[in-house]
C-alpha atoms as a PDB file:
ATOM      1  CA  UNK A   1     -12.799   5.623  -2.980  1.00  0.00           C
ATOM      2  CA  UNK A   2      -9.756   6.180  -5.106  1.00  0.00           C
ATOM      3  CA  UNK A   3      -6.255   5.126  -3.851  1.00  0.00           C
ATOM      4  CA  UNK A   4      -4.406   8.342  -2.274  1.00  0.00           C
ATOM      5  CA  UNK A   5      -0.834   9.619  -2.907  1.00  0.00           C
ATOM      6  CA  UNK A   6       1.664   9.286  -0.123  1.00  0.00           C
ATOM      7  CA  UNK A   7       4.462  11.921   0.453  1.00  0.00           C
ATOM      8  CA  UNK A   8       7.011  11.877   3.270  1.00  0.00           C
ATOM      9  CA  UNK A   9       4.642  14.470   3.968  1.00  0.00           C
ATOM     10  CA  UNK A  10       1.847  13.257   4.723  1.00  0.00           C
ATOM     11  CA  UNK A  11       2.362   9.459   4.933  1.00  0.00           C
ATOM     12  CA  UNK A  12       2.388   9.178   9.041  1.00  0.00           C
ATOM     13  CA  UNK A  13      -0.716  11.137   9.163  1.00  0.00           C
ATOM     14  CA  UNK A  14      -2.425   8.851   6.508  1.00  0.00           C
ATOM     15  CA  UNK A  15      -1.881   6.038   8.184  1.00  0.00           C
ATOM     16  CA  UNK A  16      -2.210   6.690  11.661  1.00  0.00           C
ATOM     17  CA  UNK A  17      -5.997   5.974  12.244  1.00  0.00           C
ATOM     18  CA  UNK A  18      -8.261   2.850  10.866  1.00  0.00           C
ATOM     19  CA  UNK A  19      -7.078   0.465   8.358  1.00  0.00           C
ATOM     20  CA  UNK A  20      -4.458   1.690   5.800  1.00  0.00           C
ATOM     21  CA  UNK A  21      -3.092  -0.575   2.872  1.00  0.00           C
ATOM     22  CA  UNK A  22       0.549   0.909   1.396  1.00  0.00           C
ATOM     23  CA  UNK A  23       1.718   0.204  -1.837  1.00  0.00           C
ATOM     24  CA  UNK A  24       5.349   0.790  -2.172  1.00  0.00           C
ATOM     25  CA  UNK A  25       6.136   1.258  -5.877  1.00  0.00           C
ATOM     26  CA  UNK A  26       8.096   2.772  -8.285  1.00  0.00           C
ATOM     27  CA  UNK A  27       7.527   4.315 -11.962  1.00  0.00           C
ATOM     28  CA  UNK A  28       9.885   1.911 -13.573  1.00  0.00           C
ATOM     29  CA  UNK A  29       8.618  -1.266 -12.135  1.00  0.00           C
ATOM     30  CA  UNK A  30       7.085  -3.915 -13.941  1.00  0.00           C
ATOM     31  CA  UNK A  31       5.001  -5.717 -11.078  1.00  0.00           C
ATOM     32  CA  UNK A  32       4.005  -2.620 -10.074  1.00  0.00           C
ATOM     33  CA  UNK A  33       2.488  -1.174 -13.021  1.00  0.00           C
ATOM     34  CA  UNK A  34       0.276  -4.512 -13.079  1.00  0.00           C
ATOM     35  CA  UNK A  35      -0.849  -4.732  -9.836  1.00  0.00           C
ATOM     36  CA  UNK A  36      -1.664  -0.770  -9.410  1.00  0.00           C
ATOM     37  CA  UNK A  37      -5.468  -1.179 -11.498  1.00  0.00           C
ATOM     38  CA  UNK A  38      -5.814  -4.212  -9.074  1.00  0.00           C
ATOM     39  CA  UNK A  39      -5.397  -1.845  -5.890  1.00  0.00           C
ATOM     40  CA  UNK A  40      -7.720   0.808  -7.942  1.00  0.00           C
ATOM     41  CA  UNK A  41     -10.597  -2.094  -8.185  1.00  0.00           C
ATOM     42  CA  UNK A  42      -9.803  -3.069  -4.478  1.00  0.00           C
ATOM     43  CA  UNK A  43     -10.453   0.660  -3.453  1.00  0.00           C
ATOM     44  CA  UNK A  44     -13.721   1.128  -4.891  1.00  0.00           C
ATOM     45  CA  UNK A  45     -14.769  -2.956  -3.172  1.00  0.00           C
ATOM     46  CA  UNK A  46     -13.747  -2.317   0.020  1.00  0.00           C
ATOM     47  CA  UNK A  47     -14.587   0.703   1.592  1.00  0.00           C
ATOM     48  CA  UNK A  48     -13.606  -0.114   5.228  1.00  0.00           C
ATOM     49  CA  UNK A  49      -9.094   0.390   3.966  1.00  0.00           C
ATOM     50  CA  UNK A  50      -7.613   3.892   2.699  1.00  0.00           C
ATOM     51  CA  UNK A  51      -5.095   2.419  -0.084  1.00  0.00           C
ATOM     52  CA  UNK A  52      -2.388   4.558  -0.992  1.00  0.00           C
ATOM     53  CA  UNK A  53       0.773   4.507  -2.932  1.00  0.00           C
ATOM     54  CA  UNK A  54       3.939   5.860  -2.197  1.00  0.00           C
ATOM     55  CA  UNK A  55       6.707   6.283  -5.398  1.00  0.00           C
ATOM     56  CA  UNK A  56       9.457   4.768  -3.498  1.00  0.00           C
ATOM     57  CA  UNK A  57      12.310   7.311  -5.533  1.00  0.00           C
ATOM     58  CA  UNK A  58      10.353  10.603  -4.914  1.00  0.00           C
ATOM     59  CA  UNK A  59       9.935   9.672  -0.632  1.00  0.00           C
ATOM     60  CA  UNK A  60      13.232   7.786   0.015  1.00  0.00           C
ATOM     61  CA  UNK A  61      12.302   8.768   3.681  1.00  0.00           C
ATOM     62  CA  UNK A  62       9.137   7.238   4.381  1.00  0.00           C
ATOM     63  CA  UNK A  63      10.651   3.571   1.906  1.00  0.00           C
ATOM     64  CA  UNK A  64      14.055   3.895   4.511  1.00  0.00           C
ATOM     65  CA  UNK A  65      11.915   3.815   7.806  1.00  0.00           C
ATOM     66  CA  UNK A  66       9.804   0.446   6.777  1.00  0.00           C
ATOM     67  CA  UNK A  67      13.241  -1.023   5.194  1.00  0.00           C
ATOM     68  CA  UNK A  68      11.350  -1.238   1.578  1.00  0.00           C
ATOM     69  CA  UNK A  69      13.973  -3.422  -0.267  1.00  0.00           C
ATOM     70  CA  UNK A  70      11.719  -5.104  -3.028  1.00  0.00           C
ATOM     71  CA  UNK A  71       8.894  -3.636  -4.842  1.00  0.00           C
ATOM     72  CA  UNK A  72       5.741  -3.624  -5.212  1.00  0.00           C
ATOM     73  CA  UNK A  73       5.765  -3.947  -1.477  1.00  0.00           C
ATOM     74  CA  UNK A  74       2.109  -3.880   0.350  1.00  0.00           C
ATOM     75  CA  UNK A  75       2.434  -3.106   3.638  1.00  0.00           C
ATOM     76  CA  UNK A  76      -0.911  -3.097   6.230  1.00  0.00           C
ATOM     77  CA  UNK A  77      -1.212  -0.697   8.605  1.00  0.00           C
ATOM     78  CA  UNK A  78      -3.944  -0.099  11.926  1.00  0.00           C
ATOM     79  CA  UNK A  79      -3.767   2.900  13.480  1.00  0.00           C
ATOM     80  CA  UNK A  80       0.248   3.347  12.166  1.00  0.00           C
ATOM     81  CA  UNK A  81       1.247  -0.163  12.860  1.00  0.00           C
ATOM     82  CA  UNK A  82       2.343  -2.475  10.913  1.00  0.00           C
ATOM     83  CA  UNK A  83       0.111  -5.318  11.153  1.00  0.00           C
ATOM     84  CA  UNK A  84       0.422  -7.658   7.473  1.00  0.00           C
ATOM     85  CA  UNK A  85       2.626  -7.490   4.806  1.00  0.00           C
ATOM     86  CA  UNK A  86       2.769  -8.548   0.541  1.00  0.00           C
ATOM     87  CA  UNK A  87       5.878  -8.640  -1.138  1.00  0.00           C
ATOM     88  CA  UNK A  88       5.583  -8.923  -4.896  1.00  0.00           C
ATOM     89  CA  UNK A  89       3.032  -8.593  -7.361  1.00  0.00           C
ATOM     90  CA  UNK A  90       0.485 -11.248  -6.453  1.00  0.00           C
ATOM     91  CA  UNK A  91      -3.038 -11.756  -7.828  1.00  0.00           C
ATOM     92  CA  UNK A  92      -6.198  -9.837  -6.606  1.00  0.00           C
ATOM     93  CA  UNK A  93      -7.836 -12.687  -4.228  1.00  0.00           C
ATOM     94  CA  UNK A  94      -4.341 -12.704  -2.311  1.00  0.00           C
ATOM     95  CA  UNK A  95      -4.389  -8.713  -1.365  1.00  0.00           C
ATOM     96  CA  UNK A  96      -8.336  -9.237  -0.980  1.00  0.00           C
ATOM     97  CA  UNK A  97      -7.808 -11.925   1.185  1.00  0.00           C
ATOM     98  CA  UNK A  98      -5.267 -10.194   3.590  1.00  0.00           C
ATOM     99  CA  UNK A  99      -7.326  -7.832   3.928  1.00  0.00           C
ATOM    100  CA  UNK A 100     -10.478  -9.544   4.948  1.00  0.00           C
ATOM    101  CA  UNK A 101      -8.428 -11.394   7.503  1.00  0.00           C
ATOM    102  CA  UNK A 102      -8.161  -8.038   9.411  1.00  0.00           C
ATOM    103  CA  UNK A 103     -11.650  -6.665   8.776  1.00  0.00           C
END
């Protein structure tokens, strides 16, 4: 499964049922560029989280309401809660990891 692109839009619809990973990012960041083919791998592993990625400058809205102030950000939802959180770009077996602990 390939990661999905969040709007304000639709971003409290994505979320809102099963296991959601968020990746706050923006076009000019670094750490985010790196760790984006990481979350592409991850989606195609693990089949039981929806990972999607929300540009933090084009959906100000949905980056305001979780108080994004650093980026990459990787925010876990379940069923629209927040439930885990990654700040910074960190290596695979750390997001792989966090995510197994809530499988």
């Amino acid at each position: 499964m390939a990661t999905i692109k969040l709007t304000d839009a639709n971003f409290d619809e994505t979320i809102g049922e099963g296991i959601t990973l968020v990746d706050f990012w923006a076009e000019w960041c670094g750490p985010c560029k790196m760790i984006a083919p990481v979350l592409e791998e991850i989606s195609n592993e693990i089949n039981a989280v929806k990972i999607g990625k929300l540009d933090v400058d084009s959906n100000p809205v949905s980056a305001s309401k979780y108080g994004i102030r650093s980026i990459p950000s990787l925010y876990l939802f379940k069923d629209g809660e927040i439930i885990d959180k990654i700040i910074g770009g960190v290596p695979k077996q750390v997001i792989v990891a966090t995510l197994n602990k809530h499988l």
